[in-house]
C-alpha atoms as a PDB file:
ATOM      1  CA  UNK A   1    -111.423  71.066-235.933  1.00  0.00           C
ATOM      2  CA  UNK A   2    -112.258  67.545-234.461  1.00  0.00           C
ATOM      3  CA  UNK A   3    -116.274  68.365-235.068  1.00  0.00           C
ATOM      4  CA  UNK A   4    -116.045  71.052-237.788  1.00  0.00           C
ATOM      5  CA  UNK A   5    -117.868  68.911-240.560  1.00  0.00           C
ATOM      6  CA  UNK A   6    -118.654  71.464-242.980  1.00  0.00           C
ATOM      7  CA  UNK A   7    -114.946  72.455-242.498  1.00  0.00           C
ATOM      8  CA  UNK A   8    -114.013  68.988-243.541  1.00  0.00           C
ATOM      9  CA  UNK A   9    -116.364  69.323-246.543  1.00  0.00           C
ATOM     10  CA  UNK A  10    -114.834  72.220-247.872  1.00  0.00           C
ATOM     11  CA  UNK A  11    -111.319  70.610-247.092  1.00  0.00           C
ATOM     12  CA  UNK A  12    -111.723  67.741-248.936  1.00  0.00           C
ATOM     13  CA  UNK A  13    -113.179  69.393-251.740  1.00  0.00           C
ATOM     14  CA  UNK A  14    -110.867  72.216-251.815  1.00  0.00           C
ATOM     15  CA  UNK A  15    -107.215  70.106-250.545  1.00  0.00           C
ATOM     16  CA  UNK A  16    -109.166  66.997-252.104  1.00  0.00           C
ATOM     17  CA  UNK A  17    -108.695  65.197-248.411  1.00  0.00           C
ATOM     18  CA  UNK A  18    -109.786  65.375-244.772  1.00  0.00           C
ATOM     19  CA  UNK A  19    -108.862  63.415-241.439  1.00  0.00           C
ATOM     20  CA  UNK A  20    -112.323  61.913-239.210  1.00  0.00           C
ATOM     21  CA  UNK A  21    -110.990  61.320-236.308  1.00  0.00           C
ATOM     22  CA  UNK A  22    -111.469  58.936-233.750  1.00  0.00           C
ATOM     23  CA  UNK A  23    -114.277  56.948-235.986  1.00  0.00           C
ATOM     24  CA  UNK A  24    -113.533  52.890-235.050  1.00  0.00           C
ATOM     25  CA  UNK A  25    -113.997  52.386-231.976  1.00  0.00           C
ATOM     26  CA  UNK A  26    -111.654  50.725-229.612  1.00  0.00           C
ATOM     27  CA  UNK A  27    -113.809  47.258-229.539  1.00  0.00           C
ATOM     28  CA  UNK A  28    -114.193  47.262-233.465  1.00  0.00           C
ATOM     29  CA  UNK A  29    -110.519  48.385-233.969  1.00  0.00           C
ATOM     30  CA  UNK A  30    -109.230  44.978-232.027  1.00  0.00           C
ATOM     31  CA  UNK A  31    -111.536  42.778-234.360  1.00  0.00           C
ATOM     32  CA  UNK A  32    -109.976  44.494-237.090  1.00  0.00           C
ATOM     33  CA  UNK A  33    -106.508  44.032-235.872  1.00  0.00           C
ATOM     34  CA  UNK A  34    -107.063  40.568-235.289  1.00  0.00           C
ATOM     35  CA  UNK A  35    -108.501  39.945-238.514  1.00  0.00           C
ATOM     36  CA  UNK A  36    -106.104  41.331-240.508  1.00  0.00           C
ATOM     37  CA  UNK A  37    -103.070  39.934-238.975  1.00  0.00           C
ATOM     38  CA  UNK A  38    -104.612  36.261-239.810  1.00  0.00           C
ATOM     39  CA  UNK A  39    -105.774  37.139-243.753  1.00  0.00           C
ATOM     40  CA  UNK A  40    -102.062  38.616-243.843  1.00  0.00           C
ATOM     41  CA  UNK A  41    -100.257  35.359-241.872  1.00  0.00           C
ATOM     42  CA  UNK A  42    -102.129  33.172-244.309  1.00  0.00           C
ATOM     43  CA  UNK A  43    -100.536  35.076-247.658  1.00  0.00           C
ATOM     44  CA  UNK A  44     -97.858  33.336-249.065  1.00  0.00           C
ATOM     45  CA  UNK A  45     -94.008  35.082-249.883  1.00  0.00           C
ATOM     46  CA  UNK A  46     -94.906  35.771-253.150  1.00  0.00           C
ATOM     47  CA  UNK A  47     -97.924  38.138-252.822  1.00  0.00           C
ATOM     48  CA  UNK A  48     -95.546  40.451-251.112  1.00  0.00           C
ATOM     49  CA  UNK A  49     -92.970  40.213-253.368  1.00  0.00           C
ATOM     50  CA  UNK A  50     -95.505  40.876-256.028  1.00  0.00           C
ATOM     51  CA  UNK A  51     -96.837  44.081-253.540  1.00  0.00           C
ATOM     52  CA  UNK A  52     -93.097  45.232-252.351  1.00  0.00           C
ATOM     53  CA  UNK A  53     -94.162  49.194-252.657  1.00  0.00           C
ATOM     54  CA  UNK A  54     -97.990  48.550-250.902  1.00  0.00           C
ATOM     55  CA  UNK A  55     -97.281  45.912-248.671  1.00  0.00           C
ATOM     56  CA  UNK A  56     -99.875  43.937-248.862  1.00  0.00           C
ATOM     57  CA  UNK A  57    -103.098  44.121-250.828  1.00  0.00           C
ATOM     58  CA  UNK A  58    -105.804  41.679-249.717  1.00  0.00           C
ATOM     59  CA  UNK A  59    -109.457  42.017-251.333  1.00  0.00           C
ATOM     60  CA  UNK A  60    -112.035  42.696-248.349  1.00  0.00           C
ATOM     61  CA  UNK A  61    -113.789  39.970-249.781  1.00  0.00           C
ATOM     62  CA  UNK A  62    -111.797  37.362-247.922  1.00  0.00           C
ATOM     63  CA  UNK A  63    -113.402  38.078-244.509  1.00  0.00           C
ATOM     64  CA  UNK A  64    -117.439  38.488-243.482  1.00  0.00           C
ATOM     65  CA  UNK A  65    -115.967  41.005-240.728  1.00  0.00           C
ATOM     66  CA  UNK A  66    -115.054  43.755-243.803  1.00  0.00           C
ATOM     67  CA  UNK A  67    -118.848  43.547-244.250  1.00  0.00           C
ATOM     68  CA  UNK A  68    -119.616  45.315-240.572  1.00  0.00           C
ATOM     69  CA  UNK A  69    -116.723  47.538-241.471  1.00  0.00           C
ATOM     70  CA  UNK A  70    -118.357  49.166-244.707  1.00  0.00           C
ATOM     71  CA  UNK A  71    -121.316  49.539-243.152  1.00  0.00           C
ATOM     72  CA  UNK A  72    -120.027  50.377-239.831  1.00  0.00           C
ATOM     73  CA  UNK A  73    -122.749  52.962-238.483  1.00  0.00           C
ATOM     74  CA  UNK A  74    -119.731  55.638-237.203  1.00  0.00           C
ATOM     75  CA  UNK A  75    -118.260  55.704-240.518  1.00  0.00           C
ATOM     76  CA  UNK A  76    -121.785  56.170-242.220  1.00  0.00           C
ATOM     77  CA  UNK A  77    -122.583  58.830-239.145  1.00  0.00           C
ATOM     78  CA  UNK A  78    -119.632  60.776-240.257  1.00  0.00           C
ATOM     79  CA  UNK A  79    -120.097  60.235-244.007  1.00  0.00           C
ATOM     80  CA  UNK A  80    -123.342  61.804-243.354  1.00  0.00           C
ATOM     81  CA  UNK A  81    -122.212  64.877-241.285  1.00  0.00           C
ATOM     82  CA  UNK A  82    -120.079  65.744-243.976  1.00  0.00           C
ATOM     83  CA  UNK A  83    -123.534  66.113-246.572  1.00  0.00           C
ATOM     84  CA  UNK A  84    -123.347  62.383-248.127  1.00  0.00           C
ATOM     85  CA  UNK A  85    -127.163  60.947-247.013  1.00  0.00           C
ATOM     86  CA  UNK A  86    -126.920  57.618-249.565  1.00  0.00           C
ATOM     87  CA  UNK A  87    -122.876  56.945-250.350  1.00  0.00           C
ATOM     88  CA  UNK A  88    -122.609  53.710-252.155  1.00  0.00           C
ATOM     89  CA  UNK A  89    -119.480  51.273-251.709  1.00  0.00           C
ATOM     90  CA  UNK A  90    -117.981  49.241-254.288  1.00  0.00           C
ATOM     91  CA  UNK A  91    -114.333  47.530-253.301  1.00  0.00           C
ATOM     92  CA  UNK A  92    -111.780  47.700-250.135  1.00  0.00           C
ATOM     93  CA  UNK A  93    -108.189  46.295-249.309  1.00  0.00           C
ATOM     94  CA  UNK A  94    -106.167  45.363-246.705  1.00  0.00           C
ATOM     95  CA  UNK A  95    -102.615  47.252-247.361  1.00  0.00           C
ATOM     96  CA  UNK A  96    -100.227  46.717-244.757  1.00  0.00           C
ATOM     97  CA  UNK A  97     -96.596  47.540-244.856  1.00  0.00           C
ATOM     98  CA  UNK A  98     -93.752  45.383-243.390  1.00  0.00           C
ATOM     99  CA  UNK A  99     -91.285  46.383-241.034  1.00  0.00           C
ATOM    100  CA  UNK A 100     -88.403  48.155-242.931  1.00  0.00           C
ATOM    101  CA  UNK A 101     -90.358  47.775-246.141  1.00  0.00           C
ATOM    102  CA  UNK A 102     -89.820  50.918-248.760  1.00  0.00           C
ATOM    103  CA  UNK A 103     -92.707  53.662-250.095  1.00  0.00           C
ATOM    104  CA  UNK A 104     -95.673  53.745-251.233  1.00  0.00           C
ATOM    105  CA  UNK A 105     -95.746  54.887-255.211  1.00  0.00           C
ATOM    106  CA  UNK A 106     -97.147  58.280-256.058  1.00  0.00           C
ATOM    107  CA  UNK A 107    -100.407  57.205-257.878  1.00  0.00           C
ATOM    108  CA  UNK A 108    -104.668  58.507-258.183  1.00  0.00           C
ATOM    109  CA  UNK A 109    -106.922  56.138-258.546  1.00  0.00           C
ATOM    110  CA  UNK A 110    -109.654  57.954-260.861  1.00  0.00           C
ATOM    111  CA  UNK A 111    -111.282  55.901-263.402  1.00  0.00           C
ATOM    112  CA  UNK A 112    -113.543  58.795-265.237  1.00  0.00           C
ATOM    113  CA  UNK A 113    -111.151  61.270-266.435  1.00  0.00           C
ATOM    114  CA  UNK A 114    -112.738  61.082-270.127  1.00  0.00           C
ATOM    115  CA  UNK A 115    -116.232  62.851-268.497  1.00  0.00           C
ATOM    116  CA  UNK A 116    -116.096  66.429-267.379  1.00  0.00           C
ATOM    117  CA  UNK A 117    -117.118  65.943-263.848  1.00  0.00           C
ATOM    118  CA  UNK A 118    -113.712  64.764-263.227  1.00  0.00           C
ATOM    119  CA  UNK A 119    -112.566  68.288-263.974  1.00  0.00           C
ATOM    120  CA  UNK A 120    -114.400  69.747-261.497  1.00  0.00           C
ATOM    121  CA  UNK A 121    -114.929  69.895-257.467  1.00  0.00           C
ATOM    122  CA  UNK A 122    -117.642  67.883-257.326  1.00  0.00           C
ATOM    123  CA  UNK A 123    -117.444  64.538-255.065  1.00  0.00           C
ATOM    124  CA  UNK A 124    -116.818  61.120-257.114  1.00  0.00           C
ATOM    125  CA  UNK A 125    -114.883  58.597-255.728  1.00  0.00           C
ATOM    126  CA  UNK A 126    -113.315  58.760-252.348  1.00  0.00           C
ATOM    127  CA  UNK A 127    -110.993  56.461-250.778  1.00  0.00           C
ATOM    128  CA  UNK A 128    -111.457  56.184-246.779  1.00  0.00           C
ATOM    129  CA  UNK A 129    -108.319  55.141-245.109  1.00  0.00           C
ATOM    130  CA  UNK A 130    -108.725  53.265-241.493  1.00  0.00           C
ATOM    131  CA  UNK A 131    -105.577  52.771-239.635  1.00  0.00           C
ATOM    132  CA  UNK A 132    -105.175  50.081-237.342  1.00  0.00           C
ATOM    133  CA  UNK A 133    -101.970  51.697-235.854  1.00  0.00           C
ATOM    134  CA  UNK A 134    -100.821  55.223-235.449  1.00  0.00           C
ATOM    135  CA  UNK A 135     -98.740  56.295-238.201  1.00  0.00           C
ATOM    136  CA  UNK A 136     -95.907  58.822-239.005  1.00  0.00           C
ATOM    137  CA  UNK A 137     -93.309  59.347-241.303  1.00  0.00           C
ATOM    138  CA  UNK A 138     -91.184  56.927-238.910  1.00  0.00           C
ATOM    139  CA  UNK A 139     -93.872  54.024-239.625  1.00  0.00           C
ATOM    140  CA  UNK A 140     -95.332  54.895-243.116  1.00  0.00           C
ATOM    141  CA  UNK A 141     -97.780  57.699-242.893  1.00  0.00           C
ATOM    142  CA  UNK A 142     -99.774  58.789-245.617  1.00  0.00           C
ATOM    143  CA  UNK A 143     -98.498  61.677-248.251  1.00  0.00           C
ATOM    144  CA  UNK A 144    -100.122  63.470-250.495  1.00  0.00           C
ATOM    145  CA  UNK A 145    -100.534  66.687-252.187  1.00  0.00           C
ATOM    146  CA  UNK A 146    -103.578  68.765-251.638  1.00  0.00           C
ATOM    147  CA  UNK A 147    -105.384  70.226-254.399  1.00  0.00           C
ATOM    148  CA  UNK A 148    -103.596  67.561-257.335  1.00  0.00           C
ATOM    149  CA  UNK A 149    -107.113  66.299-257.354  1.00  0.00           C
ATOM    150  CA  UNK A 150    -107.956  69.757-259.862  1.00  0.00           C
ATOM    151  CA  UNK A 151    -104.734  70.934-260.654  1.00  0.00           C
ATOM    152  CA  UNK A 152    -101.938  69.324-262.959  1.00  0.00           C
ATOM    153  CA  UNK A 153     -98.816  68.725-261.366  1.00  0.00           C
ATOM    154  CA  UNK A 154     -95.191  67.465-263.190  1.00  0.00           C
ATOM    155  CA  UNK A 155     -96.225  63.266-261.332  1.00  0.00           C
ATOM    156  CA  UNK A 156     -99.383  63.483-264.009  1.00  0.00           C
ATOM    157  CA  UNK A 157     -97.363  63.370-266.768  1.00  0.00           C
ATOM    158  CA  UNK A 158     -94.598  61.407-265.492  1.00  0.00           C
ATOM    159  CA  UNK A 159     -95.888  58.536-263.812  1.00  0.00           C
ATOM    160  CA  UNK A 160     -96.324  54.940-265.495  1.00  0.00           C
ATOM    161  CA  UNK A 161    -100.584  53.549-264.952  1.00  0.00           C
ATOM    162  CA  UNK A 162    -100.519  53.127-260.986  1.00  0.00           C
ATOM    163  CA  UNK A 163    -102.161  49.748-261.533  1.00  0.00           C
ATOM    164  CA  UNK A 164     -99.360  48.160-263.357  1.00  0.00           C
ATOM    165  CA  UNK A 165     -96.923  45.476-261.577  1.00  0.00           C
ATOM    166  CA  UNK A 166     -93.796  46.782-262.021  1.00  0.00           C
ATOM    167  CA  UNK A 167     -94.107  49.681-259.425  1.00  0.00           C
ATOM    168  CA  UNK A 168     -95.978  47.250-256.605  1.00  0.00           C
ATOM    169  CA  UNK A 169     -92.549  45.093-257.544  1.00  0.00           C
ATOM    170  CA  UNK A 170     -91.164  48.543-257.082  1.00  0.00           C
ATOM    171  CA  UNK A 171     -88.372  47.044-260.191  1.00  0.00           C
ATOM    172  CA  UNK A 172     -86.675  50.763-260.140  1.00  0.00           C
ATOM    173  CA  UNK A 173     -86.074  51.881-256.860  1.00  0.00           C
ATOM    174  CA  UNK A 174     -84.681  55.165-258.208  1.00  0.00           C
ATOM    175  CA  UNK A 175     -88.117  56.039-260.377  1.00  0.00           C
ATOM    176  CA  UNK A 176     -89.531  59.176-259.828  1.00  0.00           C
ATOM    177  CA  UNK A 177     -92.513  57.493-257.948  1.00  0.00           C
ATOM    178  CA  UNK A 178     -90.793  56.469-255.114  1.00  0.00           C
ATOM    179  CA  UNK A 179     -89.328  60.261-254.353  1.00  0.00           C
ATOM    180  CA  UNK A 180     -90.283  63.448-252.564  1.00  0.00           C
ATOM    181  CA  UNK A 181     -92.463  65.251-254.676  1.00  0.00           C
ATOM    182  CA  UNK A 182     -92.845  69.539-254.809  1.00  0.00           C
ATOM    183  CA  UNK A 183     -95.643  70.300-252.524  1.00  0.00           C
ATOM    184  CA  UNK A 184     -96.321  67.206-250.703  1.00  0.00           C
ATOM    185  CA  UNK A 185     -97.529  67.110-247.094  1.00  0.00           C
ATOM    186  CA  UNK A 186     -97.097  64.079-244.740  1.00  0.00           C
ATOM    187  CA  UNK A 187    -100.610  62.988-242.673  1.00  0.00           C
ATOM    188  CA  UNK A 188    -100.044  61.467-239.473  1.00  0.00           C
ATOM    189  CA  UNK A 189    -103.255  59.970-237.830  1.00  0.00           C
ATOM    190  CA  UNK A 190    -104.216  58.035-234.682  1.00  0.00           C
ATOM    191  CA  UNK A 191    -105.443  54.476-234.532  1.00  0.00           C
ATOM    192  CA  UNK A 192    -109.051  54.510-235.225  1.00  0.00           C
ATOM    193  CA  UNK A 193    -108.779  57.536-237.602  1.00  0.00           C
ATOM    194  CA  UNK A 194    -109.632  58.042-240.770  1.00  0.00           C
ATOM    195  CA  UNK A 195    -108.307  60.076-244.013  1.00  0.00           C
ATOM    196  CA  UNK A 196    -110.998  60.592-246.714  1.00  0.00           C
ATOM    197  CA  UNK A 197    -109.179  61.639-249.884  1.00  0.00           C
ATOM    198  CA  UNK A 198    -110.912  61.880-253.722  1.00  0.00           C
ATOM    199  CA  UNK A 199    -109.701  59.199-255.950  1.00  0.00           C
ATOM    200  CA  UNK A 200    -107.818  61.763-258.388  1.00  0.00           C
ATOM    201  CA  UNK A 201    -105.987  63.038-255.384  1.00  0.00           C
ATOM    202  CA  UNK A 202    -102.049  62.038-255.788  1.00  0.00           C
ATOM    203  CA  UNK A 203    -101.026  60.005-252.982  1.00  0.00           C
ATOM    204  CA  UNK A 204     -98.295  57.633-251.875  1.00  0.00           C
ATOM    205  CA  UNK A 205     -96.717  56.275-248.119  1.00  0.00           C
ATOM    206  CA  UNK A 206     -93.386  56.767-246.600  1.00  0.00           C
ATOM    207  CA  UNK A 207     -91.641  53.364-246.190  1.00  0.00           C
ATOM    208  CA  UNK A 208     -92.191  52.063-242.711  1.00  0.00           C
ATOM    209  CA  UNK A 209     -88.943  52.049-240.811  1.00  0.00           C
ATOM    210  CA  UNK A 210     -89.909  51.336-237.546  1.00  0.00           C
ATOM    211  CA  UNK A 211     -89.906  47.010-236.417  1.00  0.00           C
ATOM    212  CA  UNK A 212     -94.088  46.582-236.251  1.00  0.00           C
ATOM    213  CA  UNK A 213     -96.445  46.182-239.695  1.00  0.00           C
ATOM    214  CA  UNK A 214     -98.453  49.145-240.445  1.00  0.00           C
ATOM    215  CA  UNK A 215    -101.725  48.518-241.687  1.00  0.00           C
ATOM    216  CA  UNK A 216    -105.076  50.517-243.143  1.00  0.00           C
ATOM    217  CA  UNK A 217    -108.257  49.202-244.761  1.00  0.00           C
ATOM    218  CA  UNK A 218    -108.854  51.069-247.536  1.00  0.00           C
ATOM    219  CA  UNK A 219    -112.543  51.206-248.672  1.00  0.00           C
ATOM    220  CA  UNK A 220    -113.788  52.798-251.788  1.00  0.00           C
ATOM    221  CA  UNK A 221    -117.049  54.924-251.413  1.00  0.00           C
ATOM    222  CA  UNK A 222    -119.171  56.908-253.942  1.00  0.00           C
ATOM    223  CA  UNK A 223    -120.366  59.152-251.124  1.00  0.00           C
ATOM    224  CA  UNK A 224    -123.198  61.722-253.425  1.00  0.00           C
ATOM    225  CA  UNK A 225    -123.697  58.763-255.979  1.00  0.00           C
ATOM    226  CA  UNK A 226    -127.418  60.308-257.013  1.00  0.00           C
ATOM    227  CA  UNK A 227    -125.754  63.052-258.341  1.00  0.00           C
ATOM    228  CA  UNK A 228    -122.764  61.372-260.986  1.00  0.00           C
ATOM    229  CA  UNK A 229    -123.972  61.325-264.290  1.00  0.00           C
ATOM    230  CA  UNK A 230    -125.651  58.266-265.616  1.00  0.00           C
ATOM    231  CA  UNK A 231    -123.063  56.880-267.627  1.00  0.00           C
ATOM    232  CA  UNK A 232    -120.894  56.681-264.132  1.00  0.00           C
ATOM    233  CA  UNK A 233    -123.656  55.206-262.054  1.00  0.00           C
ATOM    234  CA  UNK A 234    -124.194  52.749-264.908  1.00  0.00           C
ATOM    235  CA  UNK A 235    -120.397  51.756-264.781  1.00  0.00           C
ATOM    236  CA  UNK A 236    -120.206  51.169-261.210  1.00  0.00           C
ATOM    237  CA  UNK A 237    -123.551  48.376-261.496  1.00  0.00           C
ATOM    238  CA  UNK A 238    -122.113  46.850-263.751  1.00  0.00           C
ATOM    239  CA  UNK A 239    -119.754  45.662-260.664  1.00  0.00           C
ATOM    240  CA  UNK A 240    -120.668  41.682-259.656  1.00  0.00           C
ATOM    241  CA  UNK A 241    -119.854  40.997-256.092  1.00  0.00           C
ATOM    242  CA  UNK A 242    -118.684  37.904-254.914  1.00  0.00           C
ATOM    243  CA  UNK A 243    -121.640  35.692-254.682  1.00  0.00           C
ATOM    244  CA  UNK A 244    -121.081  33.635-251.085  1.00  0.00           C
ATOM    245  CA  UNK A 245    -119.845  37.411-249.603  1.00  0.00           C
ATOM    246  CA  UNK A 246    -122.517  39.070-250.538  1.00  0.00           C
ATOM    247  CA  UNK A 247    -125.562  35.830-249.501  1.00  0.00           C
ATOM    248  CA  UNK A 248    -123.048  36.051-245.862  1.00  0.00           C
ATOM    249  CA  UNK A 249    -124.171  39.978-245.534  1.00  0.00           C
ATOM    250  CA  UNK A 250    -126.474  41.020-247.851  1.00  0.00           C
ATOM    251  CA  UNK A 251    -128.248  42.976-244.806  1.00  0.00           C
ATOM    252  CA  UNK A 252    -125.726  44.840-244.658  1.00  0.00           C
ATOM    253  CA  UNK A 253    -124.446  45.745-248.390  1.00  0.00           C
ATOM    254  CA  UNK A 254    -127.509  45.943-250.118  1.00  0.00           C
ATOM    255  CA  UNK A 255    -128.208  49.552-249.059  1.00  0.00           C
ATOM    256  CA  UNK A 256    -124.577  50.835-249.892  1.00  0.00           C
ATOM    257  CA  UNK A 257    -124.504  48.537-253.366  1.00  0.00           C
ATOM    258  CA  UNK A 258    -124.803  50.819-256.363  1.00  0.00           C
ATOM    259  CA  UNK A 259    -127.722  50.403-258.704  1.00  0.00           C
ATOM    260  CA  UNK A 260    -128.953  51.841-261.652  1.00  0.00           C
ATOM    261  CA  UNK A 261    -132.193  51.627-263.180  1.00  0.00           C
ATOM    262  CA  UNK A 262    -131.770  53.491-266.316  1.00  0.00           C
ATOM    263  CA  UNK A 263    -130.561  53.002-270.056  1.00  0.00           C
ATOM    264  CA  UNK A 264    -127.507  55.139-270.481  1.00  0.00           C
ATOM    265  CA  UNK A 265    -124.105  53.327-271.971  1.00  0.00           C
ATOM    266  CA  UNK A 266    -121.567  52.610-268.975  1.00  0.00           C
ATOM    267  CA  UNK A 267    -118.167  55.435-269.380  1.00  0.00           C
ATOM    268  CA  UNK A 268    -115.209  53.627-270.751  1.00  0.00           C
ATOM    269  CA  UNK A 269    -112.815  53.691-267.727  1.00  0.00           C
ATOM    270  CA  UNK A 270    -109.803  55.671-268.536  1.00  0.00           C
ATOM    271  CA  UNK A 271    -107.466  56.094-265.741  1.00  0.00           C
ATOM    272  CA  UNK A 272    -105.283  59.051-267.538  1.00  0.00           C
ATOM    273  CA  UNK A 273    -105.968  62.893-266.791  1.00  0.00           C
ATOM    274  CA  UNK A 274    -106.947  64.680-269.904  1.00  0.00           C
ATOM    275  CA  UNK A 275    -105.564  68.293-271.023  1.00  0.00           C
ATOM    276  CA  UNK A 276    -108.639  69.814-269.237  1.00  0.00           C
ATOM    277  CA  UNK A 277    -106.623  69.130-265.914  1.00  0.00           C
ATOM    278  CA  UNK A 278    -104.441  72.375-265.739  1.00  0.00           C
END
């Protein structure tokens, strides 16, 4: 399965997810480790009391290295195996979770659920997950349940917005949102993998048990932006990126920066699934 990209292509847009394995390579993946261990040493007590359920979650912004990650010619190789020639990027964080820290919420992350694109198969916004570590249910793999990217399940109308603070405070440890869910599946990877998943996919993280941090970079990609409708693309160039970032690497984020050129009205972002999700 290791080299079956069109099988990953139909995975992730029939499960709404897909494992690339072995993509960072072993020199990259030490930078990265090093990196993050010193933008996570330098947080103060309060950002992970603030981020008890995530961990940890630090803008990529803080560190010029994130910009050789995005762009990171592997990660675009396999992006374009799987049929994305011109993915554009837009945000990333560092989430890493404590030793003997609790779960992940169950959350998605779409923003467009008022168009009907949103409603249907096609590719909009994927998270790709890069582990630093392997992972298991021991340590804080990633769950999930394939297909909740196009089909309702009882989380979509029970969850609170994923983007408030009281689940990152995780104030209720009994919610819903920490729990097993019906159908879930756990996704174990190896250092140097990475899980693709659509942003309307429901996901969350076991807690990490184990005695060592567990930590991913997660970056946000729009990997067939030429084909979302123009009120999306318009949305996402609206997007300002951190001016003394950007002048640092603009080599290397220019090409993968969305931009539109055209006069259609940005979508209101609504974060909600409509009826139309069934």
């Amino acid at each position: 399965m290791s080299d079956d990209y069109p099988g990953k292509r139909r995975q992730l847009e029939r499960d709404g997810y897909c494992i690339l394995e072995n993509i960072i390579e072993p020199p990259m993946l030490a930078q990265l480790r090093t990196t993050t261990d010193s933008m996570l040493e330098r947080q103060a007590a309060a950002h992970f009391e603030e981020n008890r359920s995530q961990g940890s979650l630090l803008s990529v912004y803080e560190e010029p290295l994130m910009a050789e990650l995005v762009a990171y010619a592997p990660l675009l190789a396999a992006l374009k195996r799987l049929g994305f020639e011109n993915p554009k990027w837009t945000s990333g964080f560092v989430i890493s979770k404590p030793a003997e820290s609790p779960p992940l919420f169950w959350h998605q992350d779409a923003r467009f659920w008022d168009d009907p694109i949103s409603y249907t198969p096609q590719i909009i916004q994927c998270f790709l997950m890069i582990y630093l570590v392997d992972t298991s249910p021991e340590n804080g793999c990633l769950r999930l349940i394939p297909g909740s990217h196009l089909k309702r399940h009882p989380l979509h109308d029970a969850l609170p917005d994923a983007h408030g603070e009281a689940l990152g405070r995780m104030e209720d440890p009994a919610h819903l949102a920490y729990q097993r869910a019906e159908g879930e599946v756990d996704v174990p990877v190896k250092a140097g993998d990475v899980v693709m998943g659509s942003a309307r996919l429901l996901h969350a993280a076991h807690g990490n048990r184990s005695g060592q941090r567990r930590t991913n970079i997660t970056l946000w990609y729009y990997p067939a932006f030429d084909d979302l409708p123009e009120s999306i693309r318009a949305f996402l160039a609206q997007k300002e990126i951190p001016a003394d970032w950007y002048e640092q690497n603009r080599d290397l984020i220019e090409p993968l920066w969305p931009r539109y050129q055209g006069d259609a009205e940005p979508i209101r972002q609504n974060r909600t699934p409509g009826p139309a999700l069934k």
